[in-house]
PDB file of N, CA and C in Angstrom:
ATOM      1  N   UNK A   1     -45.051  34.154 -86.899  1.00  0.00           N
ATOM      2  CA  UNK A   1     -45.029  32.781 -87.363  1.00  0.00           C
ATOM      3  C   UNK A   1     -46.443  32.209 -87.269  1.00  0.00           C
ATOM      4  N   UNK A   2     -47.067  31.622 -88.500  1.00  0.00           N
ATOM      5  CA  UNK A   2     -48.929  30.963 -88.484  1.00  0.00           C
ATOM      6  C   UNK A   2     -47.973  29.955 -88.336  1.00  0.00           C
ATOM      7  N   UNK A   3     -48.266  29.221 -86.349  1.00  0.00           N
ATOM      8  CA  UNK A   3     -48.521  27.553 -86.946  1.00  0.00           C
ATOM      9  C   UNK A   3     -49.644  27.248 -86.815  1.00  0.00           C
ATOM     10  N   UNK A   4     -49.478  26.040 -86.907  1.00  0.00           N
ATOM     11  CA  UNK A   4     -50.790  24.695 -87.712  1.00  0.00           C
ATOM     12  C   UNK A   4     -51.489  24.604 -86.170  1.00  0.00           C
ATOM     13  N   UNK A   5     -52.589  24.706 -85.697  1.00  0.00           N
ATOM     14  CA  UNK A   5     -52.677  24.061 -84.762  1.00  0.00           C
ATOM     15  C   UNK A   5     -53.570  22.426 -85.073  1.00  0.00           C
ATOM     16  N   UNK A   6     -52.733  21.541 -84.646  1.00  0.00           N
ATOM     17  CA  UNK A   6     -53.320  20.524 -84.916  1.00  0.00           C
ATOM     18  C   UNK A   6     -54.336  19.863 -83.864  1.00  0.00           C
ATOM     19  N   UNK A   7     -55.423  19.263 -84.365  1.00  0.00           N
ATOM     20  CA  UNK A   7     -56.303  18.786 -83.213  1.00  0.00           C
ATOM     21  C   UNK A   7     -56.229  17.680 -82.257  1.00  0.00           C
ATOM     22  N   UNK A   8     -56.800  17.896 -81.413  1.00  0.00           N
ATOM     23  CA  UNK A   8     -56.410  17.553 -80.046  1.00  0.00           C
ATOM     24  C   UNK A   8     -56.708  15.658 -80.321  1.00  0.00           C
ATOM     25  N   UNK A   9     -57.737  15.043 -81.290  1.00  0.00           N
ATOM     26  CA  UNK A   9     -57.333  13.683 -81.693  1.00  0.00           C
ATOM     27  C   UNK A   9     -56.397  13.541 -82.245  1.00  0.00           C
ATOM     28  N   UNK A  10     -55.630  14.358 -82.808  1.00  0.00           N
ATOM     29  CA  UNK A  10     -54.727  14.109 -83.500  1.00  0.00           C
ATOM     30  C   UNK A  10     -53.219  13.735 -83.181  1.00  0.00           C
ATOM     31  N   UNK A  11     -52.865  14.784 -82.164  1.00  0.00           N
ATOM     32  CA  UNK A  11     -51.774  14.622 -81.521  1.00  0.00           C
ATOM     33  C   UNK A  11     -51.668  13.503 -80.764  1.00  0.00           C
ATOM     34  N   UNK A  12     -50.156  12.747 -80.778  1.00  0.00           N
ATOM     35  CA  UNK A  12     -49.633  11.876 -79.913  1.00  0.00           C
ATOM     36  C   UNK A  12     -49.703  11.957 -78.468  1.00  0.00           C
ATOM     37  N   UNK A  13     -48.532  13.116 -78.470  1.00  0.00           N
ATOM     38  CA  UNK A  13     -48.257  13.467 -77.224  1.00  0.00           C
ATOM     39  C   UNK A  13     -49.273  14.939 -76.890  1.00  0.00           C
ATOM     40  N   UNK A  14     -49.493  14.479 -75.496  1.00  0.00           N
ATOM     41  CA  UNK A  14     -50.292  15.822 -74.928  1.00  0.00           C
ATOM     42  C   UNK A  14     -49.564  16.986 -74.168  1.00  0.00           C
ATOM     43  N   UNK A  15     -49.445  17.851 -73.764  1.00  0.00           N
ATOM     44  CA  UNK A  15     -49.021  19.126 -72.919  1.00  0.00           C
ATOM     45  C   UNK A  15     -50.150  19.160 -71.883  1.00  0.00           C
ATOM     46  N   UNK A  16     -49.989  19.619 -70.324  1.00  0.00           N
ATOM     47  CA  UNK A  16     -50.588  19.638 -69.322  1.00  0.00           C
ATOM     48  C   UNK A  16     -51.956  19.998 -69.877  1.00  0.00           C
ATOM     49  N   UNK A  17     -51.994  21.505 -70.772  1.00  0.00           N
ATOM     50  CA  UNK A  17     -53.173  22.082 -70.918  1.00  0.00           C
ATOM     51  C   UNK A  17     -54.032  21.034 -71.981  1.00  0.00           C
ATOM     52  N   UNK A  18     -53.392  20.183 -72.876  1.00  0.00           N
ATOM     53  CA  UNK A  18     -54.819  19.730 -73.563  1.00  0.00           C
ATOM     54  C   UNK A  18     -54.780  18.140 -73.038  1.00  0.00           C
ATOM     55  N   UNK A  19     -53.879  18.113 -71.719  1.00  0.00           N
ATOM     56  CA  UNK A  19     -55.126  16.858 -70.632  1.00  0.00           C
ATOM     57  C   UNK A  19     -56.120  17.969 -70.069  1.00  0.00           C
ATOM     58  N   UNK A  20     -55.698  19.047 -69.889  1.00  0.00           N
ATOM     59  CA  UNK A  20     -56.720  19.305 -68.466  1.00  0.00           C
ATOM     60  C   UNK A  20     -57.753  19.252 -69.370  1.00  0.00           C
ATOM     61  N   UNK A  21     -57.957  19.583 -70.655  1.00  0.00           N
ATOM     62  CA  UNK A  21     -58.597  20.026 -72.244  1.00  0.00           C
ATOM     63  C   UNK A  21     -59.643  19.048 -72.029  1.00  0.00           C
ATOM     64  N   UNK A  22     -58.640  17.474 -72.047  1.00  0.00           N
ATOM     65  CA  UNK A  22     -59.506  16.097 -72.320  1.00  0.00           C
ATOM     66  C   UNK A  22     -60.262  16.018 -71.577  1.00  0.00           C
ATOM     67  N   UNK A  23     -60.040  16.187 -69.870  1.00  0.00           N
ATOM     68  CA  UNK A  23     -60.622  15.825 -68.604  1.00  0.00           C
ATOM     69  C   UNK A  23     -61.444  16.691 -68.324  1.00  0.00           C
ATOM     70  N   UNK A  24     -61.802  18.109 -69.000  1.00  0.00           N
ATOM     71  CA  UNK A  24     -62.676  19.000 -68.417  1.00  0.00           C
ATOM     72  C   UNK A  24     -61.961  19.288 -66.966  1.00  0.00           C
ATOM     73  N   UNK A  25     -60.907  19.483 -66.816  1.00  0.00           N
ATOM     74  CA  UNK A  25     -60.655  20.200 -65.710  1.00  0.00           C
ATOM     75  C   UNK A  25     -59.356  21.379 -65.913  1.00  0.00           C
ATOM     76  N   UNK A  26     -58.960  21.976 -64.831  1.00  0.00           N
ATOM     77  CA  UNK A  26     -58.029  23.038 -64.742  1.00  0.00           C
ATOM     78  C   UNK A  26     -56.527  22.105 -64.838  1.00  0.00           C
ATOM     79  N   UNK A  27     -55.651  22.665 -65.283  1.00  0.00           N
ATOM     80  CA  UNK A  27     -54.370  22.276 -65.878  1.00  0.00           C
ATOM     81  C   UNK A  27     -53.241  21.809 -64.391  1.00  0.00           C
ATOM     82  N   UNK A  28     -54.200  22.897 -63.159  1.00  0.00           N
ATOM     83  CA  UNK A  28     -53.607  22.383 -61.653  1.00  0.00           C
ATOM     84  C   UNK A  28     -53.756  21.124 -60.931  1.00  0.00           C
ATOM     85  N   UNK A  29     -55.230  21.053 -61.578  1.00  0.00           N
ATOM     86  CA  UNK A  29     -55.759  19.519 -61.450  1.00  0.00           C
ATOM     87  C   UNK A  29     -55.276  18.340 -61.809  1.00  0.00           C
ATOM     88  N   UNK A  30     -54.562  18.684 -62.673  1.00  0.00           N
ATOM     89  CA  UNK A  30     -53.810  17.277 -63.436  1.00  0.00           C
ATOM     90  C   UNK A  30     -52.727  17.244 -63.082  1.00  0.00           C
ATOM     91  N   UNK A  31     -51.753  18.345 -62.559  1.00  0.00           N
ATOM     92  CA  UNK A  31     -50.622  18.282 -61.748  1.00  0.00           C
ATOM     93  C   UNK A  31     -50.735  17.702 -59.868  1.00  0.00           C
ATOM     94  N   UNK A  32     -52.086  18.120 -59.637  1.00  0.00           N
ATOM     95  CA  UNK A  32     -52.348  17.592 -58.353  1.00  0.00           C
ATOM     96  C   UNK A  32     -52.310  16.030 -58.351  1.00  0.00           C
ATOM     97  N   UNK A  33     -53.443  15.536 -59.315  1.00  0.00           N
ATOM     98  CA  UNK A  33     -53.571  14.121 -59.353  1.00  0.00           C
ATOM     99  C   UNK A  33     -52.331  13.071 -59.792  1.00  0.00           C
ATOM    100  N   UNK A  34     -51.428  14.366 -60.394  1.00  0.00           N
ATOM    101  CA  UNK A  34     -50.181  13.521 -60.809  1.00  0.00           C
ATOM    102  C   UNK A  34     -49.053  13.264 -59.385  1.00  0.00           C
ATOM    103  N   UNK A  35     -49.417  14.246 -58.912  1.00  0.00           N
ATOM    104  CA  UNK A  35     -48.858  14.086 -57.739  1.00  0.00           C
ATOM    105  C   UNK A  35     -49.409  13.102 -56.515  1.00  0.00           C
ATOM    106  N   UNK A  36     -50.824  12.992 -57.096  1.00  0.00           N
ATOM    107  CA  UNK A  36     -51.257  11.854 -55.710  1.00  0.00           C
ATOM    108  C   UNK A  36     -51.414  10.606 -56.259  1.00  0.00           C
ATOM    109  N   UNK A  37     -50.688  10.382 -57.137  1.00  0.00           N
ATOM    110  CA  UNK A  37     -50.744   9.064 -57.849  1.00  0.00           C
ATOM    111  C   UNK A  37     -51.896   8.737 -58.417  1.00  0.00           C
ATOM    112  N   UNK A  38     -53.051   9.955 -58.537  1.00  0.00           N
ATOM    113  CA  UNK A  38     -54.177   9.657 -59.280  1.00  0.00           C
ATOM    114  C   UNK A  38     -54.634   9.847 -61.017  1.00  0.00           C
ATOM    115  N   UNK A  39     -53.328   9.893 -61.512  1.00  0.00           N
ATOM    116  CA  UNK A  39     -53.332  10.155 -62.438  1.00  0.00           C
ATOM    117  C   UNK A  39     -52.212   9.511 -63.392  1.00  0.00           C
ATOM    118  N   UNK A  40     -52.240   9.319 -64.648  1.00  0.00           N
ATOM    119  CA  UNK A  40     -51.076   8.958 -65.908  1.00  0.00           C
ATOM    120  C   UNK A  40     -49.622   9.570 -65.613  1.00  0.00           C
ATOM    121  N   UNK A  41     -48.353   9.211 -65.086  1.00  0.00           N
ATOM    122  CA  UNK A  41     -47.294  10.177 -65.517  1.00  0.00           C
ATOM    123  C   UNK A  41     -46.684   9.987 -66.329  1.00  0.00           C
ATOM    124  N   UNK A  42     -46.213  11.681 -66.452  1.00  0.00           N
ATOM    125  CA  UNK A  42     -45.980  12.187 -68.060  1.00  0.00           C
ATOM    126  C   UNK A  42     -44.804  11.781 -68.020  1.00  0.00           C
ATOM    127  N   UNK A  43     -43.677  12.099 -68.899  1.00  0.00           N
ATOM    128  CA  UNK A  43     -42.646  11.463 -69.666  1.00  0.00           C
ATOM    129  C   UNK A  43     -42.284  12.992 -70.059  1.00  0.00           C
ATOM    130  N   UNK A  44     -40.992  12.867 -70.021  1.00  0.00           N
ATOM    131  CA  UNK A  44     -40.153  13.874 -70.676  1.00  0.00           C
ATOM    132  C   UNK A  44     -39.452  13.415 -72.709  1.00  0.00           C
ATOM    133  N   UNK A  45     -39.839  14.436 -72.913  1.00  0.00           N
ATOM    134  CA  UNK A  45     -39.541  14.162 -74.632  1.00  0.00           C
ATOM    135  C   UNK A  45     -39.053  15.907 -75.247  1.00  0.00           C
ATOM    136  N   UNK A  46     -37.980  15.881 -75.774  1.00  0.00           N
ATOM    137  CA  UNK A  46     -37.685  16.738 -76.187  1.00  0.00           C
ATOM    138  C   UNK A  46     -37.438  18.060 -75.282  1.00  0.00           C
ATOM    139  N   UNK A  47     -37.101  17.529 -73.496  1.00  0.00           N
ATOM    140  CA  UNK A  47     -36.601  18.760 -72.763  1.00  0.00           C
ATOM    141  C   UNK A  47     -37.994  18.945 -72.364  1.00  0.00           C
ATOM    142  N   UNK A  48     -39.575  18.622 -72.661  1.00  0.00           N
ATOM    143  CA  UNK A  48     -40.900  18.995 -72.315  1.00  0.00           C
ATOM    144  C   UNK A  48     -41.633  17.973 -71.707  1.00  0.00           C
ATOM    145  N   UNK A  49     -42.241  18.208 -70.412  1.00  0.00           N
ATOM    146  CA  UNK A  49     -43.327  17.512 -70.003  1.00  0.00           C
ATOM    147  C   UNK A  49     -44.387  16.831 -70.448  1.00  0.00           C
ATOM    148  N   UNK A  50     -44.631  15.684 -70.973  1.00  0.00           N
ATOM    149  CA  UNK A  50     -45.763  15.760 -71.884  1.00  0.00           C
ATOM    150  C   UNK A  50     -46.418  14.331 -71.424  1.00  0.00           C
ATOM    151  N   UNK A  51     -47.717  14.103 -71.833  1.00  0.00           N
ATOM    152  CA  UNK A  51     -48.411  12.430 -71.649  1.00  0.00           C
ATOM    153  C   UNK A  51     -48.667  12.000 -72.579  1.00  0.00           C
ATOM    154  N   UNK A  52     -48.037  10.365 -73.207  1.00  0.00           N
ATOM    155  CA  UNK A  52     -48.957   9.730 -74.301  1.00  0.00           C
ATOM    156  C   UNK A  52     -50.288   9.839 -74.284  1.00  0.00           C
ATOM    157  N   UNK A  53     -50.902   9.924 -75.246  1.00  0.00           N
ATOM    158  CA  UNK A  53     -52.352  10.667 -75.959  1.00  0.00           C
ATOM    159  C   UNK A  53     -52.841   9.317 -75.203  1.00  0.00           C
ATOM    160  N   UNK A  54     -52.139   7.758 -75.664  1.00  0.00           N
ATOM    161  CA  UNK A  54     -52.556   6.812 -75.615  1.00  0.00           C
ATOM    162  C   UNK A  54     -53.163   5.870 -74.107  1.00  0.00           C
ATOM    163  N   UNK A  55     -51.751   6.575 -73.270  1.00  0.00           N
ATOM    164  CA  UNK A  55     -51.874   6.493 -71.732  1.00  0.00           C
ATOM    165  C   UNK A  55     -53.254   7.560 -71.130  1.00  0.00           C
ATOM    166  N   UNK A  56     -53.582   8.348 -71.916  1.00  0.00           N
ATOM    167  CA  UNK A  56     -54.698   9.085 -70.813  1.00  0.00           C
ATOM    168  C   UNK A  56     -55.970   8.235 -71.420  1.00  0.00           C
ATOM    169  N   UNK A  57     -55.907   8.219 -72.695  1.00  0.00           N
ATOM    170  CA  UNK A  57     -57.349   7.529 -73.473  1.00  0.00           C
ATOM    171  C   UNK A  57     -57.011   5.782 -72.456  1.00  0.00           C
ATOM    172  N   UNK A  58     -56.122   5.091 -72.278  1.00  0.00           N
ATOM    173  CA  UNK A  58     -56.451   3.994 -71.044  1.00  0.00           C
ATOM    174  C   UNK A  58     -56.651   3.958 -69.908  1.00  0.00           C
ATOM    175  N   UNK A  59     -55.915   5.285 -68.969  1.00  0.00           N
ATOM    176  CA  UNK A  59     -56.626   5.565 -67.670  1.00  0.00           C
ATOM    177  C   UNK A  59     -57.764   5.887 -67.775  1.00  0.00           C
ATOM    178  N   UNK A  60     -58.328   6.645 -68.802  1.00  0.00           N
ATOM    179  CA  UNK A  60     -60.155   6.971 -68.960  1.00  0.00           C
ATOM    180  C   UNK A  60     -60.853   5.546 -69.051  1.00  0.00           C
ATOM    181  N   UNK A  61     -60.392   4.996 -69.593  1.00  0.00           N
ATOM    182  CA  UNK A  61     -60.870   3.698 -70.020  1.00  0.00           C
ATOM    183  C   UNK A  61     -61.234   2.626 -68.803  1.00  0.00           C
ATOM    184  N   UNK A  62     -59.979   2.768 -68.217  1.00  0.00           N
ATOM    185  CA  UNK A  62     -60.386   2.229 -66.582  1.00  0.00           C
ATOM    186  C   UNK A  62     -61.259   2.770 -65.794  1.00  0.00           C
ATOM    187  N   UNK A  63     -61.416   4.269 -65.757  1.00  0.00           N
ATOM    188  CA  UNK A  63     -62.554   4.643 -64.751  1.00  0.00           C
ATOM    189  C   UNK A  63     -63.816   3.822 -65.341  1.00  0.00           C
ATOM    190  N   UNK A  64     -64.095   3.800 -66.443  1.00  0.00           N
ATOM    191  CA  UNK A  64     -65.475   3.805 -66.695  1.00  0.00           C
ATOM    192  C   UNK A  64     -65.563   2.465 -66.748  1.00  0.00           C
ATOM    193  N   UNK A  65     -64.501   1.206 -66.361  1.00  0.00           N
ATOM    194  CA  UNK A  65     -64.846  -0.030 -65.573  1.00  0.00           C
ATOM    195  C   UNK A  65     -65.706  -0.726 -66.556  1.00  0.00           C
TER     196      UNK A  65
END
């Protein structure tokens, strides 16, 4: 099966690996910080873990104050 891969502005919703993608970090990292409350939590959609595109582009938004 060729799918499409669509780009990472593009998509709504994210999967662990293209936050860790956004953040420059490892995919454990974003499960850690989700766990220490330092981070966006994800939302379940379709049975899958995932984060609004929109919620990580505003927590970024806050660090940089």
């Amino acid at each position: 099966m060729n799918r499409n891969k669509t780009p990472l502005s593009e998509k709504l919703l994210w999967n662990v690996q293209d936050c860790a993608n956004a953040m420059s970090c490892h995919p454990n990292t974003i499960w850690n910080r989700v766990r220490a409350g330092n981070f966006v939590q994800p939302i379940k959609w379709d049975g899958k873990t995932v984060w609004r595109r929109s919620d990580v582009e505003n927590f970024v938004e806050r660090l940089a104050g």
